[in-house]
Protein backbone atom coordinates (compact mmCIF):
# COMPACT_ATOMS: atom_id res chain seq x y z
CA UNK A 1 -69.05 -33.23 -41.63
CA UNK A 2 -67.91 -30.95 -38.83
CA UNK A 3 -65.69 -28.17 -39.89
CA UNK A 4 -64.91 -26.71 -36.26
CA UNK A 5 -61.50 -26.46 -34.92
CA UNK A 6 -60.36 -29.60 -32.18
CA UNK A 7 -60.56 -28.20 -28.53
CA UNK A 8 -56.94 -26.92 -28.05
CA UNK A 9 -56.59 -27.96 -24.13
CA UNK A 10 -53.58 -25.18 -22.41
CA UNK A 11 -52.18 -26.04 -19.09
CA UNK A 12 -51.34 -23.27 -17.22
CA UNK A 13 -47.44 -23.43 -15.72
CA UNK A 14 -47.75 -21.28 -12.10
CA UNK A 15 -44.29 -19.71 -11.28
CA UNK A 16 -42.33 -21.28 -8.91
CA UNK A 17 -42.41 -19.14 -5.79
CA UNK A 18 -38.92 -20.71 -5.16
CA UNK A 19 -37.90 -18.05 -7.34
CA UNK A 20 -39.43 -15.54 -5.66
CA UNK A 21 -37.37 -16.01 -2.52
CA UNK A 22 -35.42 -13.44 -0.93
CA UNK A 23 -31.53 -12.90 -1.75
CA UNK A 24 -30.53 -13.55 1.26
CA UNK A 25 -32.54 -16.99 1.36
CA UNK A 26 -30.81 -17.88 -1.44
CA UNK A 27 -27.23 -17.37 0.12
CA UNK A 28 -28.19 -19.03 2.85
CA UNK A 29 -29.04 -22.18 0.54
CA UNK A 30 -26.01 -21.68 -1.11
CA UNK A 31 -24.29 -22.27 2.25
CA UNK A 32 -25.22 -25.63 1.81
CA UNK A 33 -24.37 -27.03 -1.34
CA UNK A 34 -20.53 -28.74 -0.98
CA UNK A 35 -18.83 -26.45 -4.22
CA UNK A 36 -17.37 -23.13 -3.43
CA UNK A 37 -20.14 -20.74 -3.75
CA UNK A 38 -17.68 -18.70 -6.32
CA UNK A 39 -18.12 -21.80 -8.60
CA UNK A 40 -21.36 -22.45 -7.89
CA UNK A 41 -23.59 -19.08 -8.17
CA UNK A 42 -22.16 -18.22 -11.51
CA UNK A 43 -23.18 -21.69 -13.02
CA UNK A 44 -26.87 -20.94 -11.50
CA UNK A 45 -27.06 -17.33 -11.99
CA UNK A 46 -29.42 -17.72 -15.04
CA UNK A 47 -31.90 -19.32 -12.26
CA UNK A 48 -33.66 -16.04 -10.92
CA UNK A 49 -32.91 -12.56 -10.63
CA UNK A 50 -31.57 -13.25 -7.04
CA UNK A 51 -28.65 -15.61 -8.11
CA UNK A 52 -27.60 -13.24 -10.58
CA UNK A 53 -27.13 -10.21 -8.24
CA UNK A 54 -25.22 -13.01 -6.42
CA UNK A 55 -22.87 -13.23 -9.75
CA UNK A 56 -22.38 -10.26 -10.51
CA UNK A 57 -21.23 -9.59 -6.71
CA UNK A 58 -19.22 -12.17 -7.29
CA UNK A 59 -17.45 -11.18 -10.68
CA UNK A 60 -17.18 -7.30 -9.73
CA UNK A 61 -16.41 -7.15 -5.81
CA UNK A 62 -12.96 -7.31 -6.59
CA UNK A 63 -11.54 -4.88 -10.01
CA UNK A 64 -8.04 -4.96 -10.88
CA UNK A 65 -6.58 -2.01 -13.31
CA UNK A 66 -2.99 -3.25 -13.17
CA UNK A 67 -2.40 -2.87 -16.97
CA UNK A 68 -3.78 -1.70 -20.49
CA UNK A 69 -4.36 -5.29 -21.28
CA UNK A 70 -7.25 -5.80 -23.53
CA UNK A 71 -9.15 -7.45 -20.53
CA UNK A 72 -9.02 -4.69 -18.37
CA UNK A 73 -10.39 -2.09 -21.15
CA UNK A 74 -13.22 -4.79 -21.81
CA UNK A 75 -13.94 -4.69 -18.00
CA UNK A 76 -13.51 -0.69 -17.52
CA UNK A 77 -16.18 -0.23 -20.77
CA UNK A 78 -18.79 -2.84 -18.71
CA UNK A 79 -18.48 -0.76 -15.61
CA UNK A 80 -19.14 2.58 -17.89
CA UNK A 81 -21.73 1.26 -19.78
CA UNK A 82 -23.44 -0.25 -16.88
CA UNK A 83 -23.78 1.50 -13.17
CA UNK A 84 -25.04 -0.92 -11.26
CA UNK A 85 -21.89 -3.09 -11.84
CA UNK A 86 -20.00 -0.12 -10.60
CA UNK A 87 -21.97 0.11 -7.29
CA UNK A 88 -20.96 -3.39 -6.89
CA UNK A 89 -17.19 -3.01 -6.27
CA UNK A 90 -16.01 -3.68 -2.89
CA UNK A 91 -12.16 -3.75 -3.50
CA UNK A 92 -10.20 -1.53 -6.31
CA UNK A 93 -6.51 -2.04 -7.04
CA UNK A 94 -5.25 0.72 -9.22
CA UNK A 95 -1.14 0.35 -10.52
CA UNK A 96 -0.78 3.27 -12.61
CA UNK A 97 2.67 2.19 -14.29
CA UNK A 98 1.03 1.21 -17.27
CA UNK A 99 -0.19 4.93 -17.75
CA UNK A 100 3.21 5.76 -18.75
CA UNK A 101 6.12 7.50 -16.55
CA UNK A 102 6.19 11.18 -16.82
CA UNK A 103 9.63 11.76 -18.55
CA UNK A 104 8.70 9.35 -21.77
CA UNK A 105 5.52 10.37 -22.45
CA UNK A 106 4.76 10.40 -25.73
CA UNK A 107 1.84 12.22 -27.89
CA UNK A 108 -0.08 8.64 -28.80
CA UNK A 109 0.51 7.02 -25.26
CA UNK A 110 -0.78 10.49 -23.52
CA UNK A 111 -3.89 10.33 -26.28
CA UNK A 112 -4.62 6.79 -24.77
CA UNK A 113 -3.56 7.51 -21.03
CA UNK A 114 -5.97 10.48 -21.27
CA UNK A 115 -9.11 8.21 -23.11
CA UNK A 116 -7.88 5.70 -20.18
CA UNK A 117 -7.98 8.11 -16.96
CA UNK A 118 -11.46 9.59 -18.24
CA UNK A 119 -12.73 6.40 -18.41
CA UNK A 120 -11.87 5.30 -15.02
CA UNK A 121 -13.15 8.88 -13.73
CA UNK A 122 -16.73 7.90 -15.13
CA UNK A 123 -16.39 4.63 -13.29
CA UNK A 124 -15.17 5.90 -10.07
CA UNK A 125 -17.78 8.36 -9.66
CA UNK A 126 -20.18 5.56 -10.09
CA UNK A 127 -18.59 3.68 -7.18
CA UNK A 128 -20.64 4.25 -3.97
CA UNK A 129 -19.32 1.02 -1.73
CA UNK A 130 -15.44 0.58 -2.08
CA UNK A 131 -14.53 -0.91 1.30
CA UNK A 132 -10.83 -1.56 0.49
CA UNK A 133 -8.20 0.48 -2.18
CA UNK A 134 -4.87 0.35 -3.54
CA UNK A 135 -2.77 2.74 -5.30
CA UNK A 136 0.44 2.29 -7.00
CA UNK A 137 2.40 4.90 -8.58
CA UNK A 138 6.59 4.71 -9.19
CA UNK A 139 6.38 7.46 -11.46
CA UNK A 140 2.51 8.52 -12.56
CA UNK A 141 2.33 11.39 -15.00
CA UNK A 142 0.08 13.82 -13.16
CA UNK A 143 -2.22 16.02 -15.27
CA UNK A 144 -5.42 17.65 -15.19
CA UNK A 145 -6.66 14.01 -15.51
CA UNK A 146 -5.20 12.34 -12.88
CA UNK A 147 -6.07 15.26 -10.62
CA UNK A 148 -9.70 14.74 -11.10
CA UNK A 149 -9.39 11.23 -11.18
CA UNK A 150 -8.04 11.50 -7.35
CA UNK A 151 -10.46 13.95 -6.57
CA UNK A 152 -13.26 11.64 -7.84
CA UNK A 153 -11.74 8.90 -5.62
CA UNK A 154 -11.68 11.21 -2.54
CA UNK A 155 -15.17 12.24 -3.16
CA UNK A 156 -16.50 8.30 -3.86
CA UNK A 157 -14.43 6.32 -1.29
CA UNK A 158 -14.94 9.26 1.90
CA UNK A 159 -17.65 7.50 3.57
CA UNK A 160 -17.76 3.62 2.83
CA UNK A 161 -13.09 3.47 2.72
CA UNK A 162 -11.88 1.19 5.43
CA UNK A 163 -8.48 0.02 4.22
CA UNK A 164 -6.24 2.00 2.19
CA UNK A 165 -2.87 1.22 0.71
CA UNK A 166 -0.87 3.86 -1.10
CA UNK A 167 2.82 2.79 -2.54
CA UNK A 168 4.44 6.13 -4.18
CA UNK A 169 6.70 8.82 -4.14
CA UNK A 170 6.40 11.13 -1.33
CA UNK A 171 5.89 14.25 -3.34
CA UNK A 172 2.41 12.79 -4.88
CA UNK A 173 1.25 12.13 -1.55
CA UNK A 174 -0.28 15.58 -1.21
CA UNK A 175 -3.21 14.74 -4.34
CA UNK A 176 -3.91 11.29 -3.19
CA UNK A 177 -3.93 11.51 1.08
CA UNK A 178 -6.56 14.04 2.12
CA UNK A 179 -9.87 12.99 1.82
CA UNK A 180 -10.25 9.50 4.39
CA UNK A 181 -11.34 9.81 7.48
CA UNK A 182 -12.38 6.39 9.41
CA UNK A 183 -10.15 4.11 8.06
CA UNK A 184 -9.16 0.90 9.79
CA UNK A 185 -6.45 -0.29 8.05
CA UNK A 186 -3.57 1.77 6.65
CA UNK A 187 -0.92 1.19 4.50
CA UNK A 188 1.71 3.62 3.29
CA UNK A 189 5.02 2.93 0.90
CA UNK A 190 7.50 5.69 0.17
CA UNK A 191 8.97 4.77 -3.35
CA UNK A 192 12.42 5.82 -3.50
CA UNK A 193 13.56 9.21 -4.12
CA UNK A 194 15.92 12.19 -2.86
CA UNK A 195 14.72 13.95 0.08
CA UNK A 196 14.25 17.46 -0.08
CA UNK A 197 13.05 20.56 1.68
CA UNK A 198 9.59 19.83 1.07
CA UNK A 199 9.37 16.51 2.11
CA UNK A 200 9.43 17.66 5.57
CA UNK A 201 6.38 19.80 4.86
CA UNK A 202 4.20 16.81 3.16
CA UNK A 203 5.54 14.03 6.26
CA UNK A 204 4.08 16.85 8.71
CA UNK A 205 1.27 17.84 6.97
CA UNK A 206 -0.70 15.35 4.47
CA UNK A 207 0.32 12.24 5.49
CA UNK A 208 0.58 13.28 9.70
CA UNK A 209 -3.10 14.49 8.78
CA UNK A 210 -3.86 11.45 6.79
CA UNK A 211 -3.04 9.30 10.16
CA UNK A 212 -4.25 11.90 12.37
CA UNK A 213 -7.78 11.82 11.10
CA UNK A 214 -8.52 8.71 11.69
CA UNK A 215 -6.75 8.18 15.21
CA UNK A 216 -10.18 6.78 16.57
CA UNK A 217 -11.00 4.03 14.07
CA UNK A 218 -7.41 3.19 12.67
CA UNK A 219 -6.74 -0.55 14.02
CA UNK A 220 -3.48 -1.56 11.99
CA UNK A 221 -0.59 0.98 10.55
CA UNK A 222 2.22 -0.25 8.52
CA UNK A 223 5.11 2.64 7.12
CA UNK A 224 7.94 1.52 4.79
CA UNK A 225 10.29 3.66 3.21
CA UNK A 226 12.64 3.67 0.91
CA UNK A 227 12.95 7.04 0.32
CA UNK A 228 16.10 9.50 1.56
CA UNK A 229 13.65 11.53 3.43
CA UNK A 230 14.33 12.00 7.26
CA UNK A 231 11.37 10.27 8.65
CA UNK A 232 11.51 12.09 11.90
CA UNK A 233 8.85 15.12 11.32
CA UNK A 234 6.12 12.35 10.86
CA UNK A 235 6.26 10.85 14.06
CA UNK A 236 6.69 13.96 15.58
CA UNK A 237 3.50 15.29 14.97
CA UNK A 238 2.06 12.18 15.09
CA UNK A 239 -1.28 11.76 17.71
CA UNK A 240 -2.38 9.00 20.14
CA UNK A 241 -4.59 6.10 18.22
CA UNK A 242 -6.96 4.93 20.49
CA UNK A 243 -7.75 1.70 18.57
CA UNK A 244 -4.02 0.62 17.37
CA UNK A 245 -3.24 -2.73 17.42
CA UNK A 246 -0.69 -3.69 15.05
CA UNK A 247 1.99 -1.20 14.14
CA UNK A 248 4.65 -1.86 11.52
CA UNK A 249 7.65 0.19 10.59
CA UNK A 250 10.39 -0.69 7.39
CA UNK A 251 12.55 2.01 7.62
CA UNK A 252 16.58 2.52 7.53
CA UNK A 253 17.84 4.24 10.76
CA UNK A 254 20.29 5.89 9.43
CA UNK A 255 21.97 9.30 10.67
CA UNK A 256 20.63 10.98 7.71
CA UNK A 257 16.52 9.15 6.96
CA UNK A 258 15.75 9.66 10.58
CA UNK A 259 17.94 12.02 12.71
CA UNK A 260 15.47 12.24 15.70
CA UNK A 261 13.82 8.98 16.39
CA UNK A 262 12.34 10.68 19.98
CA UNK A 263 9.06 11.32 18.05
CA UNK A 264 9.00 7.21 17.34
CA UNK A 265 9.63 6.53 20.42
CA UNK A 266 6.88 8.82 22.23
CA UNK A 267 4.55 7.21 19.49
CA UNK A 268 5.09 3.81 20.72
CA UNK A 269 4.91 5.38 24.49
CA UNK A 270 1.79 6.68 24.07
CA UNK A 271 -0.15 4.13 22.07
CA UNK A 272 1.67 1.50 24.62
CA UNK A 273 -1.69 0.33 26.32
CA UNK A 274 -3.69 -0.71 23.30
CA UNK A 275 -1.11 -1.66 20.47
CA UNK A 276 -0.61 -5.64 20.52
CA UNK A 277 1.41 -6.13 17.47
CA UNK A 278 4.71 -4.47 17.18
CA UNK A 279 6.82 -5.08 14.26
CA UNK A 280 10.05 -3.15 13.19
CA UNK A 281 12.93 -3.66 10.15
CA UNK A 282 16.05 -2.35 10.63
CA UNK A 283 17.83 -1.97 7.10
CA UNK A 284 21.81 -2.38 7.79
CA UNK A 285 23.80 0.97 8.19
CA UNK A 286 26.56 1.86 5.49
CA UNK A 287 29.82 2.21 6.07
CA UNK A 288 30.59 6.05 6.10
CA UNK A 289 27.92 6.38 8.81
CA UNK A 290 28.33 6.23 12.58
CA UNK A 291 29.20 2.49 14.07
CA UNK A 292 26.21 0.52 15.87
CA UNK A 293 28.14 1.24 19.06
CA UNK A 294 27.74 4.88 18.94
CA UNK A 295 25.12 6.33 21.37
CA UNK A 296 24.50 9.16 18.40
CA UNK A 297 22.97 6.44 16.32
CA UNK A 298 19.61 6.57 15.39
CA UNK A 299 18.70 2.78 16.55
CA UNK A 300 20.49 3.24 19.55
CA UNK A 301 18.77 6.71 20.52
CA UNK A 302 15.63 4.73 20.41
CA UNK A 303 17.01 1.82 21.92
CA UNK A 304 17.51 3.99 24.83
CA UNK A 305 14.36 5.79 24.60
CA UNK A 306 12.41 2.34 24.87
CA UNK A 307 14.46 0.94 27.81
CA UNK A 308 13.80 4.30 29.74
CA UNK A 309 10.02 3.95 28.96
CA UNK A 310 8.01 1.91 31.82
CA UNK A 311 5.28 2.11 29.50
CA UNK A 312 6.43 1.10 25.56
CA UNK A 313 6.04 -2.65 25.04
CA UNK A 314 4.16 -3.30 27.86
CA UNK A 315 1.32 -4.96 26.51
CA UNK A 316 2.78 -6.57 23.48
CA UNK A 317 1.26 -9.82 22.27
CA UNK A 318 3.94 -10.28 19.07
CA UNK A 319 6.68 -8.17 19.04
CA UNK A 320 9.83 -8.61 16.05
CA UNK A 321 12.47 -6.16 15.56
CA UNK A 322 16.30 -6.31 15.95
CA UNK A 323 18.04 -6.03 19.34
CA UNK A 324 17.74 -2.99 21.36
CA UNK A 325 21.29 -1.75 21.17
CA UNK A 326 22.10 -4.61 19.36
CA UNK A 327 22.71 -5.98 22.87
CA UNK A 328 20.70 -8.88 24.43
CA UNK A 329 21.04 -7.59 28.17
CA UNK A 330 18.83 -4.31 26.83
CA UNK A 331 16.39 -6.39 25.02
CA UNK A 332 16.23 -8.64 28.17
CA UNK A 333 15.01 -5.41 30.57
CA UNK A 334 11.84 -4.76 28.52
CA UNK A 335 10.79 -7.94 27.08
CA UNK A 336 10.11 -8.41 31.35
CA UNK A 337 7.09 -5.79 30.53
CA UNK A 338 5.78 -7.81 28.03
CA UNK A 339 6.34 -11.81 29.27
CA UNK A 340 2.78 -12.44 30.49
CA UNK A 341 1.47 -11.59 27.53
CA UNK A 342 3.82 -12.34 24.80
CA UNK A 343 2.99 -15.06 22.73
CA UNK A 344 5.15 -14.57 19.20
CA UNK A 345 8.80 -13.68 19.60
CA UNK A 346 11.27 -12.56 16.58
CA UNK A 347 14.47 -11.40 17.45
CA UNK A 348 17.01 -10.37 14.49
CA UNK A 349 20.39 -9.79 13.53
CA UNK A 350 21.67 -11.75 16.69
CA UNK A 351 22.76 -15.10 17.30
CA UNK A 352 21.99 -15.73 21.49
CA UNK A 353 24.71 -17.83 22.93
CA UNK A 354 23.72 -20.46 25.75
CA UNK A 355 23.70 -18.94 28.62
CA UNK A 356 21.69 -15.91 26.77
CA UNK A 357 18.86 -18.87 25.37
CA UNK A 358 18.75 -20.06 29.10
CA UNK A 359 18.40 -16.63 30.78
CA UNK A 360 15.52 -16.07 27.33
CA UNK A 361 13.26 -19.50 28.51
CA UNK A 362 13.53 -18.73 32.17
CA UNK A 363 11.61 -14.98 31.72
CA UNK A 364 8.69 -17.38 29.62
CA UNK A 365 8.78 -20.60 31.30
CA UNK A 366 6.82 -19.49 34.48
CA UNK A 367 3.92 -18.05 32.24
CA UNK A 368 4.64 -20.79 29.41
CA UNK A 369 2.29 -18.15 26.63
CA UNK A 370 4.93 -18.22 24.04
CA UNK A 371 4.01 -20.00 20.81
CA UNK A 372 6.19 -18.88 18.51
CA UNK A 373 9.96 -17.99 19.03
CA UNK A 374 12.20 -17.27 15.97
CA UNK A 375 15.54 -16.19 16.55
CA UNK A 376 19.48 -16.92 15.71
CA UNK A 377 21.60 -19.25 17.84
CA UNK A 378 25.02 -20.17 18.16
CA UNK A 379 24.63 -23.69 19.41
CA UNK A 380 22.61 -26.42 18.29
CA UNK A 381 22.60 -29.56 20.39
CA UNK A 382 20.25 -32.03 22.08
CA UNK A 383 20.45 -29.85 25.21
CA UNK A 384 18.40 -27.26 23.15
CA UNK A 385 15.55 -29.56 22.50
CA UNK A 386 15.71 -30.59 26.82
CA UNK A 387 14.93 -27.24 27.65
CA UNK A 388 12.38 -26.04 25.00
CA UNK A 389 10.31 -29.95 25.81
CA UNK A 390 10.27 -28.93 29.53
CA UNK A 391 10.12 -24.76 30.02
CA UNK A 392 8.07 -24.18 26.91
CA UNK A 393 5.52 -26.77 26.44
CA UNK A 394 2.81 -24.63 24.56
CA UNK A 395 5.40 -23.80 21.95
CA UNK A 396 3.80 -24.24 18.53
CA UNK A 397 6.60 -22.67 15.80
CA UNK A 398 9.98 -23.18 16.60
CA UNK A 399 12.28 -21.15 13.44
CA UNK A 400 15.85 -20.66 13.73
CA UNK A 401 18.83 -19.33 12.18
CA UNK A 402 22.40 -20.47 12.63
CA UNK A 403 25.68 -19.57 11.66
CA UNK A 404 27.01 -21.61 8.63
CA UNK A 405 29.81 -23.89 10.66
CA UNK A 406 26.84 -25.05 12.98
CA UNK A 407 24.81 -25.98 10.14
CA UNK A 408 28.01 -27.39 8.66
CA UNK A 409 28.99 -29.42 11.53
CA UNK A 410 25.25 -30.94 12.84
CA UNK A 411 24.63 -31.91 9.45
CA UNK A 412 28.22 -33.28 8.54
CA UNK A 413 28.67 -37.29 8.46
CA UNK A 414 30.04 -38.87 10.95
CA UNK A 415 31.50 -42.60 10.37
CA UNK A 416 31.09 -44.33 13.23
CA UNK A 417 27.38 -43.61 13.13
CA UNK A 418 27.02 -43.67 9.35
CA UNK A 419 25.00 -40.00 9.83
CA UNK A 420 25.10 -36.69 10.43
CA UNK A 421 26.53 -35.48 13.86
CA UNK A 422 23.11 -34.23 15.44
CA UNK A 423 21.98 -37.62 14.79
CA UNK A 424 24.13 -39.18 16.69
CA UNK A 425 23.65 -36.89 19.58
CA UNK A 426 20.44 -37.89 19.94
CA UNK A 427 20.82 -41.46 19.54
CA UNK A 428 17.45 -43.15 20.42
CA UNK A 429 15.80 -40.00 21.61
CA UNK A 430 11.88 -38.97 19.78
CA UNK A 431 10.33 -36.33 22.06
CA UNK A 432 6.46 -37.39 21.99
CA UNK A 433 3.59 -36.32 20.07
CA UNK A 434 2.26 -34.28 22.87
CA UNK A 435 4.53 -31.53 22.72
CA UNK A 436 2.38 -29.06 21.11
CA UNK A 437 5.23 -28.02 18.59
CA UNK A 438 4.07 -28.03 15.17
CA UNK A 439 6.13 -26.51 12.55
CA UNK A 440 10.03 -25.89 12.20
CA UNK A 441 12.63 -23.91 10.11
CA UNK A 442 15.96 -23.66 9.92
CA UNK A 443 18.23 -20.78 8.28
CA UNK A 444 21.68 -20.51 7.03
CA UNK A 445 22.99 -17.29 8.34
CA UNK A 446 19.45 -16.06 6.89
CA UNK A 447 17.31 -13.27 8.89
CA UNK A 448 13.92 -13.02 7.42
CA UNK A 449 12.82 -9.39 7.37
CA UNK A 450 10.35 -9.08 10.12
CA UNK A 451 7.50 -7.81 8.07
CA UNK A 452 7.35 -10.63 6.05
CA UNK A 453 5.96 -14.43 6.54
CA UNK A 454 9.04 -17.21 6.11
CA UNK A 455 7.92 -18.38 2.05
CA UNK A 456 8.38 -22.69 2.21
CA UNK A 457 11.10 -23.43 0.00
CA UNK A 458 11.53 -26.83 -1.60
CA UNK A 459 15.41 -27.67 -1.19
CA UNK A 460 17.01 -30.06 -3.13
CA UNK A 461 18.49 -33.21 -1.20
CA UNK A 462 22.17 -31.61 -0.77
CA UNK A 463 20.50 -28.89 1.13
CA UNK A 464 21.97 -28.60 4.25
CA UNK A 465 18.82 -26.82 5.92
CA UNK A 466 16.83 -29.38 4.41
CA UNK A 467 19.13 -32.20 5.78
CA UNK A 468 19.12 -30.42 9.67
CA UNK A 469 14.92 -29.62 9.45
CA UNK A 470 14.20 -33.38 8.28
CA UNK A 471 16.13 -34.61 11.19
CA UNK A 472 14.09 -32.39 13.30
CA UNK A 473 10.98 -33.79 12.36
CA UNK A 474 12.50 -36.99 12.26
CA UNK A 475 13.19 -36.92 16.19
CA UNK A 476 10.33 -34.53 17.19
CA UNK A 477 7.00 -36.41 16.58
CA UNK A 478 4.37 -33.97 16.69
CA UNK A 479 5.52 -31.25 14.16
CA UNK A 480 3.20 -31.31 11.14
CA UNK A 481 5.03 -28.61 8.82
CA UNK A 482 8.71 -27.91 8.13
CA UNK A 483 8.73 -23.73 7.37
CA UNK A 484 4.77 -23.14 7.18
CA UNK A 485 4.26 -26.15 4.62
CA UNK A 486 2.69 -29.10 5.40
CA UNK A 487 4.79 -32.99 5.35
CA UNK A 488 3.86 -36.44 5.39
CA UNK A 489 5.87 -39.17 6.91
CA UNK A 490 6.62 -42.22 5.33
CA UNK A 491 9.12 -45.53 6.12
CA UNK A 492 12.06 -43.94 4.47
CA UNK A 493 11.66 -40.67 6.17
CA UNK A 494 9.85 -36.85 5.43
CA UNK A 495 9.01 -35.79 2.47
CA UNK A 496 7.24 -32.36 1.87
CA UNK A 497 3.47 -31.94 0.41
């Protein structure tokens, strides 16, 4: 009897060169499949080497330290512990609040701020391809440890930093500005404090510089303040950016946060032939300082700088701010530079009468560019509807704002036609669905800050905005969304999705 061992018969399993494939193959074929490639990749990431790169993109491109939550230590430790997830960070949002404010500091909370800021310095000096950053700060504490941790973030983020957004006080500007040089997109929030002596110094000097430095790549510029600092010594020594397109300013023009708006105003002069986007907030002035009608106030001082200039607004594609001189007869003599071109119109703080709405449509209606016009009115009638249908038939986004007793009165019931009073006006009237108007608002007395996108609000039936903007798209057949939110229309009328 045979005591050998039975032939043992191994089939050899060849690697699939599928796996093999480049990483940019694979993203390509990822293209393809119908799921969101954030859900997908991470459910195939234990595929190949390839698709998890792809993950891990994925999980660290964006990193969040908005709090000492137990989630974002876990996080922080993975990006110590391992480099290569550092390198992977595109995008770093940084709120420092949680750190503790510098006047209740205590012992155990600096122990763990300091533990905290040394880890993040590890981490930041690891980060070779941050794209995009954001720093918040109301009131950091700023020791030996935060110093290096900005200086680690000026010496990481130099070359690759394209968008940068810092919200603090003005005196911490000076440790977290120098440092960026090509940026593209810039973003700067005074947090509110009392203007000093020294604020002058930073507003000329590291921020100025800050803007300065990158006056050949910088493509969109947004300033808000809330701080009692006179604003004036920033523009002044502002320079020319040859690539602005979009400028926005949130300031308060009063007498005392920005005595000499002539540096503003030579600003906007001489970036005039490549800025496109121009928006401005005008915070309301208080009552011990001068009256709107005085040529010593700041807003008008600029007001009259602008309407002087042959060259500011000139080649303005979307332009929102209040009225120049809170008059519409100044506003009237520059928008002329800009009506070719124009295509997205906010006007604030002023209700146009009639004849001022007319005079508005007939500087347009020969070009017929404008596609979105959002101002206040004091009328409301059929009539309005007439003229927008034939003078402005490209118009896409019509919002408006009204004084209360026009809301009150279009919307009221009237008896003898069992509806409101707008209704009735209209009687069997439904302008056709090739207007190109899309989406309507209507406000209450209610002027949306120009800096900010109108947020859909779901009314409740009483509403009397709701009431006048489903009566709008009850009568106006092509608008698909009622303040930026989609509807769907239905036997019994509009309802909101």
């Amino acid at each position: 009897m045979s005591t050998s061992r039975p032939r043992v018969y191994v089939r050899r399993i060849r690697k699939s060169p599928a796996s093999e494939l480049p990483e940019d193959i694979w993203r390509c074929i990822v293209a393809f499949l119908p799921e969101p490639a954030e859900k997908v990749i991470p459910k195939l990431s234990w595929l190949n080497r390839s698709l998890y790169s792809m993950a891990m993109d994925l999980r660290y491109r964006e990193v969040g330290w908005l709090s000492a939550s137990r989630g974002m230590q876990q996080t922080l430790e993975k990006l110590r512990t391992n480099p290569g997830f550092a390198k992977r960070v595109r995008r770093l949002h940084f709120r420092a609040g949680f750190l503790g404010p510098a006047h209740s500091m205590s012992s155990v909370l600096s122990t763990t701020s300091s533990t905290l800021l040394g880890s993040m310095i590890e981490v930041v000096r690891q980060m070779d391809s941050v794209s995009e950053y954001t720093f918040e700060s109301c009131d950091m504490l700023v020791d030996v440890h935060a110093q290096n941790l900005f200086i680690a973030v000026r010496k990481s983020f130099s070359d690759t930093l394209r968008i940068l957004r810092l919200h603090a006080r003005l005196a911490l500007f000076p440790l977290i500005c120098p440092g960026f040089d090509s940026l593209e997109e810039l973003e700067l929030v005074f947090d509110a404090d009392k203007g000093t002596k020294r604020s002058d110094k930073i507003l000329r000097g590291p921020v100025a510089s800050l803007i300065n430095n990158s006056k050949g790549t910088l493509r969109n510029l947004k300033i808000c303040s809330a701080s009692e600092a006179d604003l004036s010594p920033l523009f002044v020594a502002l320079r020319p950016c040859t690539r602005l397109r979009h400028f926005t300013l949130d300031v308060s023009f009063s007498i005392h946060r920005f005595t000499h708006p002539i540096g503003l105003a030579r600003f906007l002069h001489n970036n005039a032939d490549v800025l496109s986007t121009l928006r401005i907030a005008r915070a309301k002035p208080r009552s011990t300082e001068y009256p709107s009608t005085n040529d010593q106030h700041p807003w008008n001082k600029l007001s009259g700088y602008l309407v002087v200039s042959n060259a500011a607004l000139s080649h303005l594609t979307c332009l929102a701010m209040p009225m120049l001189h809170d008059r519409f007869d100044s506003t009237l003599n520059c928008l002329k530079r800009c009506s070719t071109t124009l295509t997205e119109l906010y006007l604030t703080n002023y209700y146009l009468n009639s004849a001022g709405f007319q005079t508005l449509l007939g500087l347009f209606a020969r070009t017929s560019v404008l596609q979105s016009l959002h101002l206040g009115l004091d009328f409301l009638g059929v009539g309005l509807f007439d003229m927008l249908y034939k003078q402005l038939p490209k118009l896409k986004r019509l919002y408006l704002v009204l004084p209360s007793a026009i809301v009150e009165r279009s919307t009221s019931t009237q008896p003898a036609w069992n509806g409101p009073l707008l209704d009735a006006e209209f009687g069997d009237k439904i302008y056709p669905s090739d207007w190109g108007l899309e989406d309507f608002g209507a406000w209450d007395r209610h002027f949306i800050s120009p800096i900010q996108e109108p947020v859909p609000r779901h009314a409740q039936p009483e509403d009397k905005e709701k009431i006048l903007e489903d009566l709008i798209a009850k009568r106006v057949s092509s608008l698909r969304k009622l303040r930026g939110a989609g509807i769907q229309r239905t036997v019994s009328g509009v309802s909101r999705l």
